[in-house]
Structure formats: structure tokens, C-alpha cells
Protein backbone atom coordinates (compact mmCIF):
# COMPACT_ATOMS: atom_id res chain seq x y z
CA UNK A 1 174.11 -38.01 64.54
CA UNK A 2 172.68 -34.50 64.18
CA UNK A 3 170.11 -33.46 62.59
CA UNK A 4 167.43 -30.38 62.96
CA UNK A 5 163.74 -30.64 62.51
CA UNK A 6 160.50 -28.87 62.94
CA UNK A 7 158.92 -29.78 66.26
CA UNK A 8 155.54 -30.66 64.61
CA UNK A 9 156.82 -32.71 61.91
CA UNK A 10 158.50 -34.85 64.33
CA UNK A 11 156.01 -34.58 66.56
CA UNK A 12 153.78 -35.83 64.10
CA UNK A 13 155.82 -38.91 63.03
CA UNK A 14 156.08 -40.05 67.10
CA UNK A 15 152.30 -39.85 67.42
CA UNK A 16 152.35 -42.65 64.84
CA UNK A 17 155.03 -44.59 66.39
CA UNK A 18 153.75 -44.57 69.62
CA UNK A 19 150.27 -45.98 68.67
CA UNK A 20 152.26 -48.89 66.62
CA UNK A 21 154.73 -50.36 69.37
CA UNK A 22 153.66 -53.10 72.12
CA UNK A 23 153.46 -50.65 75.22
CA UNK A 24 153.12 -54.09 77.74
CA UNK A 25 155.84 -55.87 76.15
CA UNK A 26 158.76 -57.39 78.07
CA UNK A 27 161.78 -56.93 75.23
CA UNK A 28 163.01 -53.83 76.15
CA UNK A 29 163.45 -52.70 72.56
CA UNK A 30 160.12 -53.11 71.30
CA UNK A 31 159.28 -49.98 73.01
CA UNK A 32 161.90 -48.04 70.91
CA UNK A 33 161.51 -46.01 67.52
CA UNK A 34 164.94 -46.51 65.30
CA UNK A 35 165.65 -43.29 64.01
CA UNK A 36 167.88 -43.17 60.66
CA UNK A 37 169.27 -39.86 59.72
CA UNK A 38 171.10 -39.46 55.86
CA UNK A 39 171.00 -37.71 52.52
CA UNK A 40 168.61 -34.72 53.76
CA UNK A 41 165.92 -36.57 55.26
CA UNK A 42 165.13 -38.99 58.72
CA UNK A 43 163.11 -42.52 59.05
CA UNK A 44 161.00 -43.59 62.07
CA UNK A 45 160.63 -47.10 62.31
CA UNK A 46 159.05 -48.96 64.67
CA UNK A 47 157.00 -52.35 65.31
CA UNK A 48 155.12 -54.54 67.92
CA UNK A 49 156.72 -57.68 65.59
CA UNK A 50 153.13 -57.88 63.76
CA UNK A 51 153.04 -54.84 62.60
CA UNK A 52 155.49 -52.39 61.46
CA UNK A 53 155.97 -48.44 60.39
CA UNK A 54 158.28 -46.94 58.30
CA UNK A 55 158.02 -43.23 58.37
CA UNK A 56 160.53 -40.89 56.34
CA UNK A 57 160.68 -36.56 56.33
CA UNK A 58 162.72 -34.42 55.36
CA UNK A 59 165.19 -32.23 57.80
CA UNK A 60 168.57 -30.82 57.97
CA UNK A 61 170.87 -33.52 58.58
CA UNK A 62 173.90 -32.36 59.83
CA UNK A 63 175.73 -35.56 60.68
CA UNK A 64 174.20 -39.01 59.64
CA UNK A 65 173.86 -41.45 61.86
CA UNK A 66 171.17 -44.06 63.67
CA UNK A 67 169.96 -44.90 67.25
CA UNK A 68 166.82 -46.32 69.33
CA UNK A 69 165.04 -44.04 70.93
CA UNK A 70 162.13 -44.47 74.02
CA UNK A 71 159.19 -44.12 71.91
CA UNK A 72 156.54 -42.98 74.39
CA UNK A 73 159.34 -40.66 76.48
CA UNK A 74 160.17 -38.82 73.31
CA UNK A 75 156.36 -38.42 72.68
CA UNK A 76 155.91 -36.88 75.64
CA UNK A 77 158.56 -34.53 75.55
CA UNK A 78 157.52 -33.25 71.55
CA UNK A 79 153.67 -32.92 72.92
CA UNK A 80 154.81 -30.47 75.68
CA UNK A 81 157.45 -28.51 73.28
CA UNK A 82 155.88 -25.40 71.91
CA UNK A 83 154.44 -25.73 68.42
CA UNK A 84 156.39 -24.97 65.51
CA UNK A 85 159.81 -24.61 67.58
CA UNK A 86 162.87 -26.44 65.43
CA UNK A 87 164.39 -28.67 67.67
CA UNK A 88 167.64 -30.46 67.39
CA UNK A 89 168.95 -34.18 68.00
CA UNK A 90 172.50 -34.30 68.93
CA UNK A 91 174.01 -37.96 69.42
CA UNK A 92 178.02 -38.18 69.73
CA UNK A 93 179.81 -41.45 69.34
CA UNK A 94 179.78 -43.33 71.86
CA UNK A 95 177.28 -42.14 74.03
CA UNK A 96 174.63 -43.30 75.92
CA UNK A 97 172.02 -40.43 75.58
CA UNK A 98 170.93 -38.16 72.99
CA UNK A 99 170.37 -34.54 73.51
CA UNK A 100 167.61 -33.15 72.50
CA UNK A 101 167.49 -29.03 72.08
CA UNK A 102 164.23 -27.14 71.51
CA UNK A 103 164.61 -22.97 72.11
CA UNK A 104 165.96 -22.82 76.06
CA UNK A 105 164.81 -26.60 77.13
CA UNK A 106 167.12 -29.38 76.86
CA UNK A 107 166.31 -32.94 77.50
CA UNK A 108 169.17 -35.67 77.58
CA UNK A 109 167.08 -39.25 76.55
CA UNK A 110 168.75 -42.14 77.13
CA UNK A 111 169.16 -44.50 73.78
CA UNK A 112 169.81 -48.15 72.70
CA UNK A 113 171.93 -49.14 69.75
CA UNK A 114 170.30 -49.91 66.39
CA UNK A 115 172.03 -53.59 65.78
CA UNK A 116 169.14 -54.27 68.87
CA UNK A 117 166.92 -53.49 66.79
CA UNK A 118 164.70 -56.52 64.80
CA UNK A 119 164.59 -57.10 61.25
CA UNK A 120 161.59 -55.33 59.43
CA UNK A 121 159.88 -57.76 56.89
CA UNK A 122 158.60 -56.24 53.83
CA UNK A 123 156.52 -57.51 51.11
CA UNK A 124 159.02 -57.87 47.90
CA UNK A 125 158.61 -60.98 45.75
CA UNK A 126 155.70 -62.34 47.19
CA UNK A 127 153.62 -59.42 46.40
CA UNK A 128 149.87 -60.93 44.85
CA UNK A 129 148.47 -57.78 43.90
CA UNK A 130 149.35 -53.94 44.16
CA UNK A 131 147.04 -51.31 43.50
CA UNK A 132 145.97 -47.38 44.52
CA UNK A 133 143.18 -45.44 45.10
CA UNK A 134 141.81 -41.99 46.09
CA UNK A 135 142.86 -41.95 49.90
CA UNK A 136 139.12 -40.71 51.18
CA UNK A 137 137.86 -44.11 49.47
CA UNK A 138 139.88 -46.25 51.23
CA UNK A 139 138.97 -44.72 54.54
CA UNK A 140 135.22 -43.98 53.95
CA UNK A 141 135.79 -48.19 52.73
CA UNK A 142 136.67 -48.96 56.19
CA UNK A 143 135.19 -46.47 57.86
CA UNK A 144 131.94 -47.50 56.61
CA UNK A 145 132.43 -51.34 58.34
CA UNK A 146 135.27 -51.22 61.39
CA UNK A 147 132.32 -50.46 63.65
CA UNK A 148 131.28 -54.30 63.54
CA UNK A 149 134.62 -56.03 64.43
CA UNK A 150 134.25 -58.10 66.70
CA UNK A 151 136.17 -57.45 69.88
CA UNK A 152 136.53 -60.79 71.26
CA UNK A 153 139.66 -62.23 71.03
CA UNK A 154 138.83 -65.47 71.31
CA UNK A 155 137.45 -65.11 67.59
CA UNK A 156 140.31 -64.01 66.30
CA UNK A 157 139.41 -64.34 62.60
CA UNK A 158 136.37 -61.53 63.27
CA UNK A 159 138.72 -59.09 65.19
CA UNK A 160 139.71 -57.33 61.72
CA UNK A 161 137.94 -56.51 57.99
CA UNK A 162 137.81 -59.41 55.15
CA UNK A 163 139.04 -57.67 52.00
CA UNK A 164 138.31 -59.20 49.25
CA UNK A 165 138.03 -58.64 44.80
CA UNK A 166 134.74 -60.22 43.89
CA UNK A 167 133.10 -60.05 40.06
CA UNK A 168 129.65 -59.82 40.05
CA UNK A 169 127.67 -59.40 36.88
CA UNK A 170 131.37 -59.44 35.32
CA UNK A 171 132.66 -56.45 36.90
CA UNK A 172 135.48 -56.66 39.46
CA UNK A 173 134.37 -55.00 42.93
CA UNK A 174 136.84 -54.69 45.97
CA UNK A 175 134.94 -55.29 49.15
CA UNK A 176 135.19 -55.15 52.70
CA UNK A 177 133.05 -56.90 55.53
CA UNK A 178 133.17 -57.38 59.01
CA UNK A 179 130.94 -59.14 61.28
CA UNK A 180 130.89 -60.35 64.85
CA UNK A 181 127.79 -62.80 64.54
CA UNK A 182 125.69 -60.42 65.66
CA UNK A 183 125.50 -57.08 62.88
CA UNK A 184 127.47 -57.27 59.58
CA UNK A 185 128.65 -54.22 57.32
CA UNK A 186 129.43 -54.16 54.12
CA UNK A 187 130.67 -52.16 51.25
CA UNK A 188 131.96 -52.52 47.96
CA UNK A 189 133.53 -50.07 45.08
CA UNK A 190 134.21 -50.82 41.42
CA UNK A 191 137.57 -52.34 41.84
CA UNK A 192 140.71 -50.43 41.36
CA UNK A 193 143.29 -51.71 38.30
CA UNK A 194 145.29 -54.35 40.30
CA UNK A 195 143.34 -55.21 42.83
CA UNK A 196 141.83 -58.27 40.89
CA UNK A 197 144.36 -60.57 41.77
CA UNK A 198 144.18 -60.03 45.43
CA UNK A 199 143.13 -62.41 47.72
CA UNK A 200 140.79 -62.43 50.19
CA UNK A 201 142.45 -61.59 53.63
CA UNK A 202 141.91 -60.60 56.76
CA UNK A 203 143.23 -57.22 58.11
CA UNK A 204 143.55 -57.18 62.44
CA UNK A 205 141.85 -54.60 64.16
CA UNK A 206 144.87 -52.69 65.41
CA UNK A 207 145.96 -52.45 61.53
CA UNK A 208 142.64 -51.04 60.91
CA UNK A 209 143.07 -48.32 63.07
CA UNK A 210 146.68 -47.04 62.30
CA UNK A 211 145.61 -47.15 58.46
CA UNK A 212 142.90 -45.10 59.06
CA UNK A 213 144.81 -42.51 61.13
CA UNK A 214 147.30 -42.84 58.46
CA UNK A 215 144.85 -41.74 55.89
CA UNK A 216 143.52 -38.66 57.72
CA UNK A 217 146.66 -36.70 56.54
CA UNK A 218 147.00 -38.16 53.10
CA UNK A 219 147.00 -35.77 50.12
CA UNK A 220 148.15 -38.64 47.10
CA UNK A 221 146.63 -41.73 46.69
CA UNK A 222 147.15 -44.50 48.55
CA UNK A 223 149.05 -47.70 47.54
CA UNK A 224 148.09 -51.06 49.09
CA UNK A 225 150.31 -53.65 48.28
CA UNK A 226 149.13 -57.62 49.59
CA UNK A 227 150.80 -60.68 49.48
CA UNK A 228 149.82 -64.31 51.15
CA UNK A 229 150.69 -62.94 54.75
CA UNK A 230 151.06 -59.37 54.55
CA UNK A 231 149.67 -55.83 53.98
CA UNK A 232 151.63 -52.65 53.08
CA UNK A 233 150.10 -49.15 53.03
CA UNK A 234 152.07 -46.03 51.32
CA UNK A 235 150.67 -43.01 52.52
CA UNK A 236 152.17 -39.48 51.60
CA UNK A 237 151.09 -36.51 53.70
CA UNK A 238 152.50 -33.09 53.59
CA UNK A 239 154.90 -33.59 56.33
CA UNK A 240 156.29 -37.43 55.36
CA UNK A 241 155.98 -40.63 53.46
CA UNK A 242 154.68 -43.66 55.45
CA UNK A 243 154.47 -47.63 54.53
CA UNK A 244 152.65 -49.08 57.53
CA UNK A 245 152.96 -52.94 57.43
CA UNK A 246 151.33 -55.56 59.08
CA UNK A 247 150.79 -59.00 59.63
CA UNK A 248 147.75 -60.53 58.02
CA UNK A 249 144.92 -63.11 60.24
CA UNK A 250 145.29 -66.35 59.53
CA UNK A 251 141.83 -67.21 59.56
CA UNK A 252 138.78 -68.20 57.43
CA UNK A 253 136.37 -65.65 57.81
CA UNK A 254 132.69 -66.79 58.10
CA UNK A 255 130.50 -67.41 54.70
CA UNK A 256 129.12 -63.93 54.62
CA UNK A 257 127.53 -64.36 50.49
CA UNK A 258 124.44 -66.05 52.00
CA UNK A 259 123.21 -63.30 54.63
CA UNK A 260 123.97 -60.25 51.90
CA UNK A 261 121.87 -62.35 49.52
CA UNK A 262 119.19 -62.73 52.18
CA UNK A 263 115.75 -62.51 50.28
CA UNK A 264 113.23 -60.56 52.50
CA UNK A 265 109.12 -60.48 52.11
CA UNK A 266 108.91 -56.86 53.94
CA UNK A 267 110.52 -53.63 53.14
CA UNK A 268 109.97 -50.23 54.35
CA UNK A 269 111.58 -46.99 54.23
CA UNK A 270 112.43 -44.95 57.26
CA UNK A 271 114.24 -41.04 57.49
CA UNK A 272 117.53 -42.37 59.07
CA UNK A 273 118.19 -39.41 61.26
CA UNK A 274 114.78 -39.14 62.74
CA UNK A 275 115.08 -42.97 63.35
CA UNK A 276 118.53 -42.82 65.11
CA UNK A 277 117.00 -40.10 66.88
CA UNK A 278 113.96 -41.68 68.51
CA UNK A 279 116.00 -45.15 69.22
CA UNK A 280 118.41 -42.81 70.72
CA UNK A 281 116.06 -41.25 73.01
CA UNK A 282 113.99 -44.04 73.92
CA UNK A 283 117.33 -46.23 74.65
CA UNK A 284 117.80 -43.36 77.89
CA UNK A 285 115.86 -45.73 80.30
CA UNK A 286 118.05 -49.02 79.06
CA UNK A 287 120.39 -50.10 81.65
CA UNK A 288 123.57 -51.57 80.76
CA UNK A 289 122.71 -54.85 81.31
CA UNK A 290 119.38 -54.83 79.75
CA UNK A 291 120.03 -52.85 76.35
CA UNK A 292 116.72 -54.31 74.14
CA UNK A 293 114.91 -51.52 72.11
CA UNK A 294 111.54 -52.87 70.75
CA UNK A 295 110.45 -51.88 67.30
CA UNK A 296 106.57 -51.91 66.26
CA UNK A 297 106.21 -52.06 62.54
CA UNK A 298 103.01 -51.11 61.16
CA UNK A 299 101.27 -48.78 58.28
CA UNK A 300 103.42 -46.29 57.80
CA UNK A 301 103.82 -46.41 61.23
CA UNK A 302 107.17 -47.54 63.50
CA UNK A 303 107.52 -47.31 66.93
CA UNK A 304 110.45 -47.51 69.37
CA UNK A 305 109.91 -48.41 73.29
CA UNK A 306 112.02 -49.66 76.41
CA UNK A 307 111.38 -49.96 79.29
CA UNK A 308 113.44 -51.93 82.78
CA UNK A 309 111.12 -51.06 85.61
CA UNK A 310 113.72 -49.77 87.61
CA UNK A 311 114.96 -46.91 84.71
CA UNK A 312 111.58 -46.21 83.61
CA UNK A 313 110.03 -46.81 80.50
CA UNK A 314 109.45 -44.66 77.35
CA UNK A 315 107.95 -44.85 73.66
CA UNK A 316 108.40 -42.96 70.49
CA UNK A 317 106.64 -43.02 67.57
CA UNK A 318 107.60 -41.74 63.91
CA UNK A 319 106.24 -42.08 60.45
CA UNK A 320 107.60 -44.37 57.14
CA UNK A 321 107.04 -45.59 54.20
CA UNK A 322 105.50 -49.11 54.65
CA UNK A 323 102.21 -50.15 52.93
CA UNK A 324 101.66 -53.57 53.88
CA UNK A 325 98.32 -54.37 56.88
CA UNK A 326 100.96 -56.70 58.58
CA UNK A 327 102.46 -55.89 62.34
CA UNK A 328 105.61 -57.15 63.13
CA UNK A 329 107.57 -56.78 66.38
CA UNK A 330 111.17 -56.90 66.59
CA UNK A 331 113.73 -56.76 69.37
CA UNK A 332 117.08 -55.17 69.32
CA UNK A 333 120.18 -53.99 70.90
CA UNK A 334 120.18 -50.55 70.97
CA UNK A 335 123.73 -49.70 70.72
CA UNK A 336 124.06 -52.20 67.51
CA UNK A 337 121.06 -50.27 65.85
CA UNK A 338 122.49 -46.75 67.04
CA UNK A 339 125.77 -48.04 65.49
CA UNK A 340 124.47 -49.21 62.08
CA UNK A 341 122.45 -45.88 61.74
CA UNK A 342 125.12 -43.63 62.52
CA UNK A 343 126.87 -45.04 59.04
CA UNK A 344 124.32 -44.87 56.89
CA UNK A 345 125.31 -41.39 55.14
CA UNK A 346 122.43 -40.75 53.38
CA UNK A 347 118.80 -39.09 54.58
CA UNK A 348 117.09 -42.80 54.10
CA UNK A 349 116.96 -45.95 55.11
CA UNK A 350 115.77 -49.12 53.49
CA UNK A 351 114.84 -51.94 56.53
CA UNK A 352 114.14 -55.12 54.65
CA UNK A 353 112.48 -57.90 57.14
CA UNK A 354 110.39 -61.15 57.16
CA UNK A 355 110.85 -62.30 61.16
CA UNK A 356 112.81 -62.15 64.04
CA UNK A 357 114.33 -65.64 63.35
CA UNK A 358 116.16 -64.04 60.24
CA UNK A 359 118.87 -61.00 60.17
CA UNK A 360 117.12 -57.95 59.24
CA UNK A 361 118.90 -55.86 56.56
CA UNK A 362 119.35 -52.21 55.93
CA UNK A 363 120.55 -50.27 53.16
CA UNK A 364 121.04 -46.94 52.75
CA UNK A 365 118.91 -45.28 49.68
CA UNK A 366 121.00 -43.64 47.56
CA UNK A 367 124.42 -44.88 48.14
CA UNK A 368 124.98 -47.77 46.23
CA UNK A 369 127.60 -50.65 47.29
CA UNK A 370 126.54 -50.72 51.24
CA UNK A 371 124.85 -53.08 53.37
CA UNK A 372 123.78 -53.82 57.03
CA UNK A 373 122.61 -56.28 58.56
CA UNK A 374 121.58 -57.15 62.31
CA UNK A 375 120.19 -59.62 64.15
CA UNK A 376 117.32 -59.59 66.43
CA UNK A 377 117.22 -60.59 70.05
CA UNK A 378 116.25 -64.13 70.21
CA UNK A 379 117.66 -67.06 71.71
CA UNK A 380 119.48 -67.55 68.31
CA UNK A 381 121.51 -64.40 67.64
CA UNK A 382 124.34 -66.20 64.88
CA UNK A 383 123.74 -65.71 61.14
CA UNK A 384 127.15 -66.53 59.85
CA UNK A 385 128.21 -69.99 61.61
């Protein structure tokens, strides 16, 4: 093998590969990127066994050829190569390193043959439903949720995003959810042609967060292609062509319909930034251990306070749009309100509420398809079992 290649474009396909692979794993090989060099162009693929990426550029391939490389090594080595710099791969038969060549530094990286290598899956006849859309939908889609995963493992089936193709009022929406018991996010978009034969699934976490880097560079629209057990993203960038794979949860996600049709008696209106704001400030004096904001509703009146003894205590009050005599007192975690307020994306907020016993729900005024909810502290803090 022999091929030449712009540093950044190769340095840009390792990033990806690096993130993918299983860093703690005990097979040798899983910590290797398979590099495939013929007709004009090179493939990075690499995989953790759940989840795989195929990544394909184009360079000047001199001699074909294919080898495993140490994925994290030959990161390391591209980050501290001067930007721009064409560097050069030289592997001769037989060998037991490849030579890499960028201006006057040479590195000679040790390699493992491809037949090592395991067996990609890819979704071919099993395919349910493929469809595209605008690449800055798809990751304002689950941008807009990830931030509620849950992150214990032990509930595996809330460690990802439900997708899902839903008609309501006759029109086919695409949705995504996540949830950990505690806060839920929502969003939903007219549904793309395609996607109404897909099933609902449930994407993993780590997925989640190699699609989304994927999409930062995209500049065609994306193709999602889902079968019974697996998810493929296409994503073309400038520099390369990527089809991320991955693994689907096998799960049942919780019953979500009941809490997004929650009918509430109270609703008010609230200026999200200056809300985020004053939660923000008050939450200084929270400890870790103790993190409960209190918020006083009242006549166009809310305020925040906290307070631990040993941290202090503070209060904050700002104006909204509520018209109702009633006072009502509810407890939160500050870092699941801060969360749910940093996505809202528009000036206002809508806080529907009727007591602490039920999730209170929030939805941002003026940007239709998107829903919060979060529940209060009391001794019962799960909406969805």
C-alpha cells in the first residue's frame, strides 16, 4: 500500500474513528481502524462490535492495498502533524509496520493484518424504512432532546432517544423523546417521505453522539436507513462520505403519550432567558448534594430561592404573564430546570402546572413540535412507570 493524503482530511476521518472503537476492550483488534486503499480514494472502518463506521475520501493512491492500524496512536500522531501538510502511508509486503511520512518527520506504526479484522454488518434486505432530510433538522431533532437520556445503565432502554413516525390529526410526524423518569423532551417534525414505515426504536447514547458529530460537517442531506435491529446514517461532508452504523436497544421504552397529553389547570408565560438567568443565579448557594430551587408562583409574579445554611441562601424575583389569585409552590432540581431552559430556542416560555404531584410542562412559544416536561421534588419523582 501507498497512498498520499492531506493531513487534515485524514486527520479528520481518525477523530471519528477514535471516538467509535472500545478504548477498554481486551481483543486487541478492536482498537484498530482497517484502512482500504483502491481506485483513487481510502476507507476508514472501524467498530466497538455495536457500532460501526465506514468512512471513505479521496487521495492519491499509489499502490492499493489494506491493513489495521492503532487507532488512537495514529490519532495522536495526525493531531501533532502540522496542518495542511500531505502526508504519506507507505506499507510493503510483508511487513510489520507502516511508515508514515509527513514533511521531515517519519513515524514507523506498527500494524495488524486485515483478515483480523471482524465482519461489518450492514442493513441490506431487512431495511423497514429509508428516508433523508436537511442535515441541521436531524441534529437540531436530537439536539433538542439528548440532554434527558438517562445515564444509568441499569435502565438501559432510557440510555438513548425513542424515534418514532406517529399520525396525528392524519399527518405523519417523525418524533423523538427521551426521558429518564425524571424530565422528558420532546420534538416532532412533519415526517419526511419514507419515514412512515419506520418503527419505533431506540437509538443508544453513544450512537447519539457520533451522529451528531457526524452531522456538524454535513453539507447534503442526510440518509437514515432503519431496519428491526439497526440504524445507518450517510453523511457527506466536504472532506468524505460516512455511513455510521449501529446497533439498535432492545428495549420497550416507557408509555410517554400520557405525560405529553397531560391536561394542566394553570398556565403562565415566563421570558426564558431572564428565567434561566435568575434560577441560574440563585442555584450559586446549592451544594451538590442539596440541588432544590424553589419556585413561588403568583400574579404575574415568580420567584426563585435556595438556600443550605451552610452555602447561604438567596432569592430572585422576576415578572410573567400569569393572571390567576392562586399561589403555588414548587420544588425543583436546578440543573434539570437549567437544562430544559437552555433548549428552549425561543424568547418565551409556556409553564403549564396544576401541583407538585403532577409533571409540570413547558413549551416553548413560538416553536411548534417541542415539549418539556419535569418533575417536581417530591417523594414521588416517576411519571412514566
Amino acid at each position: 500500500m501507498y497512498i498520499r493524503v492531506n493531513r487534515d482530511v485524514l486527520l479528520n476521518a481518525f477523530s471519528h474513528s477514535q471516538s467509535v472503537i472500545e478504548k477498554r476492550s481486551t481483543l486487541l483488534i478492536l482498537g484498530h481502524t482497517l484502512l482500504q486503499a483502491r481506485d483513487g480514494a481510502a476507507t476508514l472502518v472501524s467498530t466497538d462490535m455495536d457500532m460501526s463506521l465506514s468512512e471513505t475520501f479521496a487521495c492519491d493512491v499509489i499502490r492499493e492495498g489494506e491493513l489495521c492500524i492503532p487507532t488512537l496512536l495514529m490519532y495522536e500522531i495526525l493531531k501533532k502533524i502540522k496542518a495542511g501538510v500531505p502526508v504519506e502511508l507507505v506499507f510493503e509486503d510483508h511487513a510489520t509496520q507502516i511508515v508514515l511520512s509527513a514533511g521531515r518527520s517519519r513515524f514507523e506504526i506498527p500494524c495488524i493484518m486485515p483478515d483480523e479484522f471482524p465482519r461489518i454488518l450492514q442493513n441490506t434486505t431487512d431495511v423497514l424504512s429509508t428516508f433523508s432530510l436537511p442535515a441541521p433538522v436531524f441534529k437540531d431533532l436530537l439536539e433538542t432532546v439528548r440532554f434527558a437520556m438517562s445515564a444509568d445503565e441499569m435502565r438501559y432502554s432510557l440510555v438513548g432517544i425513542n424515534l418514532s413516525c406517529d399520525l396525528k390529526s392524519g399527518v405523519a410526524k417523525l418524533r423523538a423523546v427521551a426521558t429518564d423518569r425524571h424530565r422528558l423532551a420532546s420534538i416532532e417534525i412533519p415526517s419526511p417521505e419514507g419515514a412512515e414505515s419506520m418503527p419505533s426504536v431506540i437509538v443508544g447514547k453513544k450512537t447519539v453522539g457520533e451522529m451528531a458529530k457526524l452531522l456538524e460537517d454535513a453539507v447534503e442531506p442526510v440518509t437514515l436507513s432503519v431496519s428491526e435491529t439497526r440504524i445507518e446514517l450517510t453523511v457527506v461532508s466536504e472532506k468524505s462520505r460516512a455511513v455510521l452504523g449501529s446497533r439498535l436497544i432492545d428495549g420497550a421504552f416507557p408509555d410517554f403519550e400520557a405525560i405529553l397529553n397531560l391536561q394542566q389547570e394553570k398556565r403562565l408565560i415566563a421570558g426564558t432567558k431572564i428565567f434561566a438567568e435568575a434560577v441560574d443565579r440563585v442555584g450559586t448557594v446549592i451544594n451538590d448534594k442539596l440541588r432544590i430551587v424553589k419556585i413561588i408562583f403568583s400574579r404575574n409574579l415568580l420567584k426563585c430561592s435556595a438556600g443550605t445554611g451552610s452555602h447561604g441562601a438567596a432569592t430572585e424575583d422576576i415578572d410573567i404573564d400569569y393572571d390567576d389569585e392562586d399561589v403555588l409552590e414548587f420544588s425543583y432540581d436546578v440543573r434539570y430546570l437549567l437544562d430544559i431552559a437552555q433548549h428552549v430556542g425561543t424568547e418565551e416560555l409556556e409553564i403549564s402546572l396544576t401541583n407538585p404531584d403532577l409533571a409540570t410542562t413547558m413549551r416553548p412559544l413560538g416553536r411548534e413540535g417541542v415539549f418539556f416536561a419535569l418533575m417536581s421534588i417530591t417523594p414521588q419523582t416517576n411519571y412514566t412507570e
